[in-house]
Protein backbone atom coordinates (compact mmCIF):
# COMPACT_ATOMS: atom_id res chain seq x y z
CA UNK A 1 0.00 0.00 0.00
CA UNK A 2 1.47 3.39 -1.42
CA UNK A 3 1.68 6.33 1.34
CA UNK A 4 0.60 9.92 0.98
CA UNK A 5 3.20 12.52 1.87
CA UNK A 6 2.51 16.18 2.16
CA UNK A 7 3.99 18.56 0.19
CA UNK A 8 4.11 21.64 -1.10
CA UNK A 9 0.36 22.16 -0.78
CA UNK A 10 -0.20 18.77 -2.88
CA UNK A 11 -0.24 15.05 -2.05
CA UNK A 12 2.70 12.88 -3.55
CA UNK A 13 2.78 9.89 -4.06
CA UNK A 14 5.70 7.68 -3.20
CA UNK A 15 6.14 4.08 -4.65
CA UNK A 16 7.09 1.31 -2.45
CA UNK A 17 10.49 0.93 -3.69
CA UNK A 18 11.15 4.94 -3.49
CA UNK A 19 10.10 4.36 0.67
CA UNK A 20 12.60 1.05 1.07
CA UNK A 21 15.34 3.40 -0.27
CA UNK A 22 14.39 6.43 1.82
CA UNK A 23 14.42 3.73 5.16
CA UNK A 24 17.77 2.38 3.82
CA UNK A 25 19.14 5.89 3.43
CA UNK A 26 18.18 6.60 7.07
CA UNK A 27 19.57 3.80 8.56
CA UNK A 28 22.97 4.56 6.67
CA UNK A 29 23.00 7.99 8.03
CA UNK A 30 22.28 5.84 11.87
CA UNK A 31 25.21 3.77 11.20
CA UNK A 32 27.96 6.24 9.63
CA UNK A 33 29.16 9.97 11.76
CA UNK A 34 30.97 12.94 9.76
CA UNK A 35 33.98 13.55 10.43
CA UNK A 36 35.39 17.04 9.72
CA UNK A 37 39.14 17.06 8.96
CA UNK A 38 41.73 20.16 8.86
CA UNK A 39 40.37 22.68 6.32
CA UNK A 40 37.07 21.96 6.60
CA UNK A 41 36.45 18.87 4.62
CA UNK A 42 33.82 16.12 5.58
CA UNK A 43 33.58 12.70 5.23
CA UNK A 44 31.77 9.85 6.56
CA UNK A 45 32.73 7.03 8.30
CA UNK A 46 31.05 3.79 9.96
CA UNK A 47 30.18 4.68 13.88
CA UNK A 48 32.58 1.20 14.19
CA UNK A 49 35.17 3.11 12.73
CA UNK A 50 35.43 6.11 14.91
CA UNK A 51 36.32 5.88 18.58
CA UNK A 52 35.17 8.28 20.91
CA UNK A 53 37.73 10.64 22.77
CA UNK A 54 36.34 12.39 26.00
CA UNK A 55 38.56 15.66 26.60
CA UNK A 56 37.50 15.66 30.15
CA UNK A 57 39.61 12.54 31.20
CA UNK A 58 42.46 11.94 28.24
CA UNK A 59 44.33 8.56 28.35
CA UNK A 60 46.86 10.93 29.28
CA UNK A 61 49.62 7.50 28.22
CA UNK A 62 50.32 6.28 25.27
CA UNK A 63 51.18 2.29 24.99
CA UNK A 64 54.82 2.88 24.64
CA UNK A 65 55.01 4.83 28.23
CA UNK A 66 52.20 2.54 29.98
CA UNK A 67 54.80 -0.23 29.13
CA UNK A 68 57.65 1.84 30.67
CA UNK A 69 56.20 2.65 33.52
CA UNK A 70 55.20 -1.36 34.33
CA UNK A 71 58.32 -1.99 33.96
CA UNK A 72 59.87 0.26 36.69
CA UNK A 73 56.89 -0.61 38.86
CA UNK A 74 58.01 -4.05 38.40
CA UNK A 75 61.48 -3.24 39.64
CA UNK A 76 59.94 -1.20 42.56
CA UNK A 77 57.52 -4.16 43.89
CA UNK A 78 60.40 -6.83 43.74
CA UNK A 79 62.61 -3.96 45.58
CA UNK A 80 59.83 -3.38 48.12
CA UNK A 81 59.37 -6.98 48.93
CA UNK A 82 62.74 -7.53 49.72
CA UNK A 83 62.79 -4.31 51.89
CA UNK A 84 59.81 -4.94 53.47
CA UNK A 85 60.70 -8.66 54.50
CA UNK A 86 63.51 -7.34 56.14
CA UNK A 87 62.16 -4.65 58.03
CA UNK A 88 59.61 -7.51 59.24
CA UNK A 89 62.02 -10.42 59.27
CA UNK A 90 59.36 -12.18 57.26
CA UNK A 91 59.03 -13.31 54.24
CA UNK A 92 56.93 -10.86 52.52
CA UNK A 93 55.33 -11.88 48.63
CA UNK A 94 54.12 -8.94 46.53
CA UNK A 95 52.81 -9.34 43.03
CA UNK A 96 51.67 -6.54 40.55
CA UNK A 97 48.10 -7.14 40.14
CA UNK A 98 46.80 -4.22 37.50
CA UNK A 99 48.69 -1.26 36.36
CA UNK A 100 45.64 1.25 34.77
CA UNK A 101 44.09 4.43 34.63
CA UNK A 102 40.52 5.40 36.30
CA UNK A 103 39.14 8.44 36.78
CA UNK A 104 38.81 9.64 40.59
CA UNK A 105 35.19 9.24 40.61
CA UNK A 106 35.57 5.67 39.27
CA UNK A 107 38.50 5.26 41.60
CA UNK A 108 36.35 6.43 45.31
CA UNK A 109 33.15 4.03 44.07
CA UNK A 110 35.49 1.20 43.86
CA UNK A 111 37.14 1.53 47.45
CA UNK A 112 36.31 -0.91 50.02
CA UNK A 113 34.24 0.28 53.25
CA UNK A 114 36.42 0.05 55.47
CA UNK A 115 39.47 0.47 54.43
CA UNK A 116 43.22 2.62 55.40
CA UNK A 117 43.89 5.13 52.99
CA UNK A 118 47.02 7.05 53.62
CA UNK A 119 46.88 10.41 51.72
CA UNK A 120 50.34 11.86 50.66
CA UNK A 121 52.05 14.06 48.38
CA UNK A 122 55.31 13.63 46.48
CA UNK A 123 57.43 17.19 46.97
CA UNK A 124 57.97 18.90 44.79
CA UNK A 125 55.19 17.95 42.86
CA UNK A 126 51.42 18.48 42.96
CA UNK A 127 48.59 16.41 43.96
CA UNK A 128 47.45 14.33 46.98
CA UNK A 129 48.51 10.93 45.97
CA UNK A 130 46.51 7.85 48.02
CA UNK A 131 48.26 4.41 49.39
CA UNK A 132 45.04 2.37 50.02
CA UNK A 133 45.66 -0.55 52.05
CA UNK A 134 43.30 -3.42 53.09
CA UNK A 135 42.62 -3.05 56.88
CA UNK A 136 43.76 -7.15 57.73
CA UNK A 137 46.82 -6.54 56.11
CA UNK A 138 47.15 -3.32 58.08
CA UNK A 139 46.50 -4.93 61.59
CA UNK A 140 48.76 -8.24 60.20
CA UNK A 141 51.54 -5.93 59.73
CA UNK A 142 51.03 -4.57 63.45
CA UNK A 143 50.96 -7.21 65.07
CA UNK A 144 54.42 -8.25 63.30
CA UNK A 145 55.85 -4.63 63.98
CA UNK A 146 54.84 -5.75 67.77
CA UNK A 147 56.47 -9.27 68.07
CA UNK A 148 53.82 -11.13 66.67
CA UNK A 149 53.69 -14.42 64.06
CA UNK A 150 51.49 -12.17 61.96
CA UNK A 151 48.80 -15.17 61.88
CA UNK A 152 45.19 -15.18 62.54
CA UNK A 153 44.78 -11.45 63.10
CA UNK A 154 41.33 -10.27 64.52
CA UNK A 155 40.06 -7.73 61.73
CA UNK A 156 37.40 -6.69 63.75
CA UNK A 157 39.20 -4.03 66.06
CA UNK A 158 39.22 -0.77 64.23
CA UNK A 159 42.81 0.72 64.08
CA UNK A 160 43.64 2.73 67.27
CA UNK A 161 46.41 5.95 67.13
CA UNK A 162 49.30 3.75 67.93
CA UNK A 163 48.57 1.39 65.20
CA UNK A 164 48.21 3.77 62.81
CA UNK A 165 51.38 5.56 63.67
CA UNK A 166 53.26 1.99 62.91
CA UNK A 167 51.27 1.83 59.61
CA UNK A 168 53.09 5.34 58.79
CA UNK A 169 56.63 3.99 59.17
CA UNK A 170 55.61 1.44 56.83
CA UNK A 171 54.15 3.55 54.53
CA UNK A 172 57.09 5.36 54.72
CA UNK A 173 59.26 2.79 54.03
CA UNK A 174 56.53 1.68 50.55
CA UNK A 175 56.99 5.66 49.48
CA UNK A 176 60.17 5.84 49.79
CA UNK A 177 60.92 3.03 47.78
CA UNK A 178 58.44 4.43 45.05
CA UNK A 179 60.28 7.27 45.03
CA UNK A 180 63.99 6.02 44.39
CA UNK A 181 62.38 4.84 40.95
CA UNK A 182 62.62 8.33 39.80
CA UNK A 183 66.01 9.78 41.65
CA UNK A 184 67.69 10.32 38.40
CA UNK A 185 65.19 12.12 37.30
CA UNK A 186 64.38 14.72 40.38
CA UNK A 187 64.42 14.74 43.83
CA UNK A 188 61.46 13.43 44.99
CA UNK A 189 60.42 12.88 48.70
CA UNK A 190 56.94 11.99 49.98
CA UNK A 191 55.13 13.79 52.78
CA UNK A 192 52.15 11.71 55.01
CA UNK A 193 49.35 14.19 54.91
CA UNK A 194 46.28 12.15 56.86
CA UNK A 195 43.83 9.29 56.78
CA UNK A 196 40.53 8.31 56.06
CA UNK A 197 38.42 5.02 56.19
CA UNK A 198 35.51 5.56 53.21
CA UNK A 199 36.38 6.82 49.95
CA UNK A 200 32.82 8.50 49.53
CA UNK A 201 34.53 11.05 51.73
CA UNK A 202 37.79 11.80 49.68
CA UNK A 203 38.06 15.20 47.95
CA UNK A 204 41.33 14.95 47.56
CA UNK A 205 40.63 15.83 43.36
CA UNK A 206 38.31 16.53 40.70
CA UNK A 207 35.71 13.47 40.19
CA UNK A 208 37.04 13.40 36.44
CA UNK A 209 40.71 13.33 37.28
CA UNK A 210 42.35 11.13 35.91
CA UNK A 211 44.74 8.50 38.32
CA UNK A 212 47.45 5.87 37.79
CA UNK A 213 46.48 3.30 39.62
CA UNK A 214 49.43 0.47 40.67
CA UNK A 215 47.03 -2.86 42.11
CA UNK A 216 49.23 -5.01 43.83
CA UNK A 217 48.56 -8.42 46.25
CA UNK A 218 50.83 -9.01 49.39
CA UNK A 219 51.00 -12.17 50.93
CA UNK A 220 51.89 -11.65 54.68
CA UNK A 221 51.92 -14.64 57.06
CA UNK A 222 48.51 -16.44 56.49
CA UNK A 223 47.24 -12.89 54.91
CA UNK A 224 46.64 -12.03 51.27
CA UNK A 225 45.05 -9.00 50.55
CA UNK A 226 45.48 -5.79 48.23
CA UNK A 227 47.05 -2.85 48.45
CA UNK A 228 47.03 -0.06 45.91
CA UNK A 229 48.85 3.47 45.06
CA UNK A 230 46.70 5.70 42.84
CA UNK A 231 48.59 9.03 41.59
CA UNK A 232 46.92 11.76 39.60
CA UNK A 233 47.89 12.81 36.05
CA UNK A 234 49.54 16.09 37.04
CA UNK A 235 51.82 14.28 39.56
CA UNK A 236 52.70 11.68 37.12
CA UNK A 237 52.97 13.59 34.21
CA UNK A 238 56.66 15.28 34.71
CA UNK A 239 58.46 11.99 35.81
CA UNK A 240 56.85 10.28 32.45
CA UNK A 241 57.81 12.66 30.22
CA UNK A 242 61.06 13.29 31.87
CA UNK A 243 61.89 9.89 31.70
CA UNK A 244 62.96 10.20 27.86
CA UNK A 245 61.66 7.97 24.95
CA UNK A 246 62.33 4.71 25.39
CA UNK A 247 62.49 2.41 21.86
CA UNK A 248 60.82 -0.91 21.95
CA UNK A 249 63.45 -3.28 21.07
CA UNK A 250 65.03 -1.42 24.66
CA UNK A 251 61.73 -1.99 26.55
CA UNK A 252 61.31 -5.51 25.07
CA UNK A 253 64.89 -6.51 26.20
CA UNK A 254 64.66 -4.65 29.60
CA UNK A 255 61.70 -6.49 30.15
CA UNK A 256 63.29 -9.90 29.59
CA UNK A 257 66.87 -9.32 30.43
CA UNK A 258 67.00 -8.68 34.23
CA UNK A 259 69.35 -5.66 34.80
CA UNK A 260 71.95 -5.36 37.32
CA UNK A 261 69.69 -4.85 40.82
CA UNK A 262 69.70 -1.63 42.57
CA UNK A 263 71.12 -1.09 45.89
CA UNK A 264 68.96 0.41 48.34
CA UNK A 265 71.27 2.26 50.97
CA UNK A 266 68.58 1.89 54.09
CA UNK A 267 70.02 -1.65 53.82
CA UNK A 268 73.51 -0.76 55.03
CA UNK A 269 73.12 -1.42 58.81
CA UNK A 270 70.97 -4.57 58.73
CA UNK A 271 73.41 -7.15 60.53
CA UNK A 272 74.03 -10.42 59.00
CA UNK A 273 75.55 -12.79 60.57
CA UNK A 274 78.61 -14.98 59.07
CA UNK A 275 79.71 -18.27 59.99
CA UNK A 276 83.32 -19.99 58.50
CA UNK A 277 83.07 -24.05 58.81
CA UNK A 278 85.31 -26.68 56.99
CA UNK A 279 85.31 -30.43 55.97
CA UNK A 280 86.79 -33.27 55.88
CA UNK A 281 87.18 -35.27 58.71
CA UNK A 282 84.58 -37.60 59.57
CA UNK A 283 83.94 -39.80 62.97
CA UNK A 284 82.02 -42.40 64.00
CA UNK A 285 79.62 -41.83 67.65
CA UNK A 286 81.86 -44.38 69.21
CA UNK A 287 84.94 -42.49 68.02
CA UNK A 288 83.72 -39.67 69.34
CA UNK A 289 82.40 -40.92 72.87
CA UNK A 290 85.94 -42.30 73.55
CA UNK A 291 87.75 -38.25 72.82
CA UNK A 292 89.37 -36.86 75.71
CA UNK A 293 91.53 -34.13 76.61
CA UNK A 294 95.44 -34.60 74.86
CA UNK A 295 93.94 -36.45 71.53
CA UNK A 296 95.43 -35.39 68.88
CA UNK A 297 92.82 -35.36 65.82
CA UNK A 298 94.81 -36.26 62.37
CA UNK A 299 93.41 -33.39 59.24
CA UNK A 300 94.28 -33.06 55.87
CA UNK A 301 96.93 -30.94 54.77
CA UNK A 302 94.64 -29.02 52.53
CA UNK A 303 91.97 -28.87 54.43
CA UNK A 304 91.96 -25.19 55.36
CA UNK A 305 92.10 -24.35 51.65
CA UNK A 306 88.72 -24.78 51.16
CA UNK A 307 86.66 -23.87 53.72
CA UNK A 308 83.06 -22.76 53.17
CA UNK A 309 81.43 -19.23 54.18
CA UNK A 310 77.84 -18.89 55.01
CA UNK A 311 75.76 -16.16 55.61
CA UNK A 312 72.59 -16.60 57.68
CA UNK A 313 73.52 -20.63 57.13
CA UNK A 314 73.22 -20.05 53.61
CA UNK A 315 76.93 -21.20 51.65
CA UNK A 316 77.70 -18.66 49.05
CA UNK A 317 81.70 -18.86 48.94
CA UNK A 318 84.83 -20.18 49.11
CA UNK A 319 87.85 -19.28 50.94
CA UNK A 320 91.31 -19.90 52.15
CA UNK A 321 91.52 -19.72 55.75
CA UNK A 322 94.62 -17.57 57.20
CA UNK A 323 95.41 -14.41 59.58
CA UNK A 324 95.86 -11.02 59.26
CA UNK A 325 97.87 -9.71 62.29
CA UNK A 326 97.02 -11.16 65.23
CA UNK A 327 93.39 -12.28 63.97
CA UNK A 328 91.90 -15.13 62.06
CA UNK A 329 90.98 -14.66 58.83
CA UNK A 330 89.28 -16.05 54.86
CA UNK A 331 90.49 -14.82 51.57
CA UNK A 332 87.08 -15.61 49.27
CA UNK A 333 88.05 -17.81 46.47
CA UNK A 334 84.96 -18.31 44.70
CA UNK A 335 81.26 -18.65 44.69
CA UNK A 336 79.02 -21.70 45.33
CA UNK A 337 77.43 -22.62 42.76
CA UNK A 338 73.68 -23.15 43.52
């Protein structure tokens, strides 16, 4: 059946085939956007074709610096775990869970209630920066700071002043570590600026900010929870683009060539303690039951050529044992081989 459409004053008359091509013709202009180029031009495009760009919250990274910046974030968690396992003397197992970018608002939603957030800034950049960190983790790490096995915690108990105060140091200890990534780049030092428990109540930026968001699990003990460091674009911004290009055959071999490992200097007092043994004489029980004072025990010449030096009973050289003056001493020969 043949529609009517008004005109100009008079009805026309429209065949079928004339209104299938008008309906295709509408649902092409549906399915396509115009795009206008530099000078003014136009031209159309499929809507699958055309990705939408919001200027309110820019992926402010390209691939090429997203990869970078995993990869000295994967140098900082393997730092911080060794740190952090001997500040606790416990084994301490962190692994990078997501490296993204959310906007704030995103970001607060997402927060679990309760939960620690530390908020900080790194001088002498801007932006409050936020070290969220699940509360039975928190209270596991207490109770270690305080003598404890750091098993079965009670997550009940809210944190009181004093164990919030230990939580600094170690947040401390987390930021300062983030920090040496970029030394050779600036100066950077973080500064503790409060806490809150509910991320409906940060205002600490814009709800369309954009954050870097490092996601990372730490085993503790018999805990395994998450712990996070979110850091606006501003803050992030001047270390990025300080940090020069980087070509991808160098990110693809830094990625799977371990480099030499960094030192961390607040490692330089921790005591270790050193034990020299030797071998090669062997006794039976009986043998030894029947020693007394005035034996004389036959060793090999050679014997004190290769004795074996362990630290914290684990064997990692070989030496030559001698003196120096009036005290006892080894000349290291070579490594064990593990």
């Amino acid at each position: 059946m043949d529609d009517i459409l008004p005109g100009d004053g008079k009805g026309e008359v429209l065949s079928q085939s004339e209104i299938e091509r008008l309906l295709t013709q509408v649902q092409a202009e549906d399915t396509a956007t115009t795009v206008v180029k530099t000078g003014g031009s136009r031209s159309r495009f499929k809507n699958e074709d055309v990705q939408p760009y919001d200027f309110r919250q820019p992926a402010f990274l390209t691939s090429g610096e997203l990869r970078k910046i995993r990869i000295r974030h994967e140098v900082f968690i393997r730092t911080l775990a060794a740190h952090l396992s001997v500040y606790l003397r416990l084994e301490v197992t962190i692994q990078m869970s997501k490296l993204q970018t959310l906007s704030y608002q995103k970001y607060s939603e997402g927060l679990p209630s309760p939960t620690h957030l530390t908020l900080f800034k790194v001088d002498p950049l801007i932006g409050v920066c936020l070290l969220d960190m699940a509360p039975r983790l928190g209270l596991t790490i207490v109770d270690r700071l305080l003598g404890g096995p750091a098993h079965s915690v009670n997550t009940n108990s809210e944190l009181s002043e004093i164990e919030t105060a230990l939580l600094d140091q170690v947040a401390h200890l987390i930021l300062g570590e983030w920090c040496q990534l970029w030394q050779k780049i600036g100066n950077v030092r973080p500064t503790l600026l409060g806490h809150e428990t509910n991320g409906r109540f940060l205002t600490s930026s814009p709800h369309d900010c954009i954050l870097l968001v490092l996601s990372m699990e730490v085993r503790l003990g018999d805990c395994t929870e998450q712990m996070e460091l979110a850091f606006p674009f501003h803050t992030i911004e001047p270390l990025v683009r300080q940090a020069g290009p980087t070509s991808g055959a160098d990110s693809s071999a830094a990625a799977t060539r371990p480099g030499r490992p960094l030192w961390n200097p607040c490692l330089d007092e921790v005591s270790v303690r050193v034990n020299t043994e030797w071998h090669g004489l062997e006794m039976s029980v009986g043998e030894l039951s029947r020693l007394k004072c005035g034996d004389v025990l036959m060793l090999e010449a050679n014997c004190f050529d290769r004795v074996e030096i362990r630290l914290e009973e684990h064997p990692k050289f070989h030496g030559r044992l001698g003196t120096t003056g009036e005290r006892w001493a080894v000349e290291l020969t070579e490594n064990v081989k593990s």
